[in-house]
Protein backbone atom coordinates (compact mmCIF):
# COMPACT_ATOMS: atom_id res chain seq x y z
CA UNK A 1 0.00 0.00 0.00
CA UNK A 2 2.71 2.59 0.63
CA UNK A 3 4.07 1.76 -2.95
CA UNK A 4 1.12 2.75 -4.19
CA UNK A 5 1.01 5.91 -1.95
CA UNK A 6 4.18 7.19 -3.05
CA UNK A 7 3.50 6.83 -6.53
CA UNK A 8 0.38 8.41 -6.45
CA UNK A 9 2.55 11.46 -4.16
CA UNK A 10 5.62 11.21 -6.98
CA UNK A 11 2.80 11.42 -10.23
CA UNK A 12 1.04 14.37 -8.50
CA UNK A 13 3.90 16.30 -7.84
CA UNK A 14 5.33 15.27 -11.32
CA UNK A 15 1.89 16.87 -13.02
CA UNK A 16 1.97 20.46 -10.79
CA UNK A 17 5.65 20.34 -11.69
CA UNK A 18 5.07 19.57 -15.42
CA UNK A 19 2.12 22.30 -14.91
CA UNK A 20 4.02 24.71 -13.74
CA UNK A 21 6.27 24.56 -16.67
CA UNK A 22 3.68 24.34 -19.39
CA UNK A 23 1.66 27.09 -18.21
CA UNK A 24 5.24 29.52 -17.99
CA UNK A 25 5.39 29.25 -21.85
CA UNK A 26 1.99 29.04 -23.77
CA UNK A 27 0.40 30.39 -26.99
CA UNK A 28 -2.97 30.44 -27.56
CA UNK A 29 -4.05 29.26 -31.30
CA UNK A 30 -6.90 28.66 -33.24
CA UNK A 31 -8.02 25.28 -34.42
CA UNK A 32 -7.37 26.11 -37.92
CA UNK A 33 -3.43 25.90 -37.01
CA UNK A 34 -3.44 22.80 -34.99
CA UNK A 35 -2.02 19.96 -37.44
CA UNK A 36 -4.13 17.21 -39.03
CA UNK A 37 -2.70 14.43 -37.28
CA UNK A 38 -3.33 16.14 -33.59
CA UNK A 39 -7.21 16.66 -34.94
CA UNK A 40 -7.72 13.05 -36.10
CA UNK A 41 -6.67 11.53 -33.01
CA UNK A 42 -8.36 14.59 -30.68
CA UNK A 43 -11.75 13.72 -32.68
CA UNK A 44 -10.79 10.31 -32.20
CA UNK A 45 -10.95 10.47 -28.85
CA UNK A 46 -13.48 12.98 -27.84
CA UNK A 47 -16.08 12.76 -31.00
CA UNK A 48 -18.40 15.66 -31.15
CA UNK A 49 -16.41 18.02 -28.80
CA UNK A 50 -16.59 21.47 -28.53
CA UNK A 51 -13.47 23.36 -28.61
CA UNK A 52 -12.85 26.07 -26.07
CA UNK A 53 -9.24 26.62 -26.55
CA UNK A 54 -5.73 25.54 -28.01
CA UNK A 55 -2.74 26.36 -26.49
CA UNK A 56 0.93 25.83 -28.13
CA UNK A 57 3.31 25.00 -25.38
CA UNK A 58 6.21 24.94 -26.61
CA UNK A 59 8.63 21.81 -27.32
CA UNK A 60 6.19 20.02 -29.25
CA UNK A 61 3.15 19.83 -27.04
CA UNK A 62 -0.62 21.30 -27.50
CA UNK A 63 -3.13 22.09 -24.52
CA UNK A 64 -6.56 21.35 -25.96
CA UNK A 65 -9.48 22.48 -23.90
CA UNK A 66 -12.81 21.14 -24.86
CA UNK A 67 -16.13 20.97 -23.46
CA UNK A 68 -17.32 17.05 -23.78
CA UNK A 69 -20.29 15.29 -22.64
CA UNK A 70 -21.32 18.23 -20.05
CA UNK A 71 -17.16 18.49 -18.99
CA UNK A 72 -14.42 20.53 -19.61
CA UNK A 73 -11.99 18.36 -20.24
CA UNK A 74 -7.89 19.47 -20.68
CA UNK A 75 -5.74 17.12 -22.92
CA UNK A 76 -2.21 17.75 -23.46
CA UNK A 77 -1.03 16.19 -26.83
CA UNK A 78 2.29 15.64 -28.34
CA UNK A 79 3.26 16.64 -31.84
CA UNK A 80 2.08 13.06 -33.48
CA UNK A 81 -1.23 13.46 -31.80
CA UNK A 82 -0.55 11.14 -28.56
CA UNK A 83 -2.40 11.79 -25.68
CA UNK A 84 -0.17 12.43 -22.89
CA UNK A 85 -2.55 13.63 -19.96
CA UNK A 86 -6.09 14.47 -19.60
CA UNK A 87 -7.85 16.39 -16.78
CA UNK A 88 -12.05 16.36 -16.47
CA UNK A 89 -13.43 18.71 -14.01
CA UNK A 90 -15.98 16.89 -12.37
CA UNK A 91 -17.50 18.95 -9.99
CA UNK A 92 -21.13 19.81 -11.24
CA UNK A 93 -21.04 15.77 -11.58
CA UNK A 94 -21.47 15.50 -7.89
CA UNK A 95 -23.34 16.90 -4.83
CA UNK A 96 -22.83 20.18 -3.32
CA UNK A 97 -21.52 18.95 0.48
CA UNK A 98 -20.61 15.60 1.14
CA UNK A 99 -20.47 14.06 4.42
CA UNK A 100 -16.60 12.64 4.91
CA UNK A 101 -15.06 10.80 7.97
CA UNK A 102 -12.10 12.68 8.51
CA UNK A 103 -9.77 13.23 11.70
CA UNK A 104 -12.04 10.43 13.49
CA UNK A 105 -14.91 11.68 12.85
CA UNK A 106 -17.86 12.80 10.39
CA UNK A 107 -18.06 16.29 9.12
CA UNK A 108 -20.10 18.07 6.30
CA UNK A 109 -17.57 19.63 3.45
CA UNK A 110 -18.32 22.06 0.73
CA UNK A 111 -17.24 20.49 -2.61
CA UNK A 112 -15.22 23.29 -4.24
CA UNK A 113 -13.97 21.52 -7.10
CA UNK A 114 -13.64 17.82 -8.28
CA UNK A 115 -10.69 16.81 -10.73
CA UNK A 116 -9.88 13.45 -12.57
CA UNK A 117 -6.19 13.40 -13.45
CA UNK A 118 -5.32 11.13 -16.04
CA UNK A 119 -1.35 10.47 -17.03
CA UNK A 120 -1.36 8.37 -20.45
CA UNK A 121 2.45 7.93 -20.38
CA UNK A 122 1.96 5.90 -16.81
CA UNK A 123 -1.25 4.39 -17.29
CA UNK A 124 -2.44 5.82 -13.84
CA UNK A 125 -5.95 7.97 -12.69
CA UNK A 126 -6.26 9.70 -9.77
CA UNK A 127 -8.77 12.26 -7.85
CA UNK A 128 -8.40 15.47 -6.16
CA UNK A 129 -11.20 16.87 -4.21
CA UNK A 130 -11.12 20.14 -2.84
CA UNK A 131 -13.14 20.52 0.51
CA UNK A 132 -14.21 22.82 2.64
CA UNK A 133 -16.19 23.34 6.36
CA UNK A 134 -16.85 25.97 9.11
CA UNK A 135 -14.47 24.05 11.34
CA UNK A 136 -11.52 23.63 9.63
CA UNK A 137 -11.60 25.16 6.43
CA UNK A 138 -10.58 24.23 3.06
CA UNK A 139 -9.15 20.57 2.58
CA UNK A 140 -7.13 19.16 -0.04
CA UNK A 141 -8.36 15.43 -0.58
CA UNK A 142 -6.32 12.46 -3.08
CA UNK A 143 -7.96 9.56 -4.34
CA UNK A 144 -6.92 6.87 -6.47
CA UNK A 145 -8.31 4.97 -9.58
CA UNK A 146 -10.67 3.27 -7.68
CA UNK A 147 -11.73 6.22 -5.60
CA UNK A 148 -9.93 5.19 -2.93
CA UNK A 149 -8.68 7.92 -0.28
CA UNK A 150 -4.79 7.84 -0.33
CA UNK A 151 -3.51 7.98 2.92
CA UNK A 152 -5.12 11.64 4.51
CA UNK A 153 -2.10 12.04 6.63
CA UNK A 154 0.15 12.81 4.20
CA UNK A 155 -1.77 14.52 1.08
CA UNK A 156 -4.64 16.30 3.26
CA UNK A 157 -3.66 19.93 4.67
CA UNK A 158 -5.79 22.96 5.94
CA UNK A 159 -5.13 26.18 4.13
């Protein structure tokens, strides 16, 4: 189980990091310049999609943002048209407050925002929830593929 944990810690961290960079550097494009073999593969994969946004991030790699069956989903994408991650905000997919058993006990949480993470390159999903309450106030919350809480002590932290 740890294994697991510190993968899921090491793949997180690797995405903000890769984040970080992508976002530092980024031109936004239209559609008509993104190349035919990005587009088949993009309309492959998310058939009747609307597009929202292309970004050119430099050293080969395109942010798409779409909106696709009632998401917005983000897909980065090399130059050959390979998917390399994917993120689907979730949130308006679930309910407003949840009821969570945290620090021994139940409390009622404010969803703020609701995030698949998907890495292609590592065949690995993940979750991040993003919490709030009167008590304690906003929550950071990992999950894995299964929607299984990673360990709270080490990824869960009040702002």
């Amino acid at each position: 189980m740890s294994r697991l944990i510190r993968r899921l810690i090491i793949s997180g961290f690797s995405f903000l990091l890769f984040s970080s960079v992508v976002y530092a550097q980024h031109t936004t494009i239209s559609e008509d310049d993104v190349s035919f073999e990005i587009l088949k593969w993009h309309f492959h994969y998310y058939p009747k999609s609307e597009s929202l946004q292309w970004v050119e991030l430099g050293e080969g790699l395109l942010k798409a943002q779409v909106a696709f069956e009632g998401n917005v989903v983000s897909i980065i994408y090399n130059v050959s048209g390979k998917r390399l991650m994917e993120e689907v905000d979730l949130t308006d997919n679930i309910p407003v407050t949840v009821s969570y058993y945290l620090d021994e006990r139940y409390e009622k949480y404010k969803v703020q925002s609701f995030i698949k993470y998907t890495d292609f390159s590592q065949d690995r999903i993940a979750y991040r929830m993003k919490l709030k309450s009167k008590q304690k106030g906003a929550e950071d919350l990992e999950f894995d593929e299964n929607l299984i809480p990673v360990d709270f002590a080490l990824v869960s932290k009040a702002n």
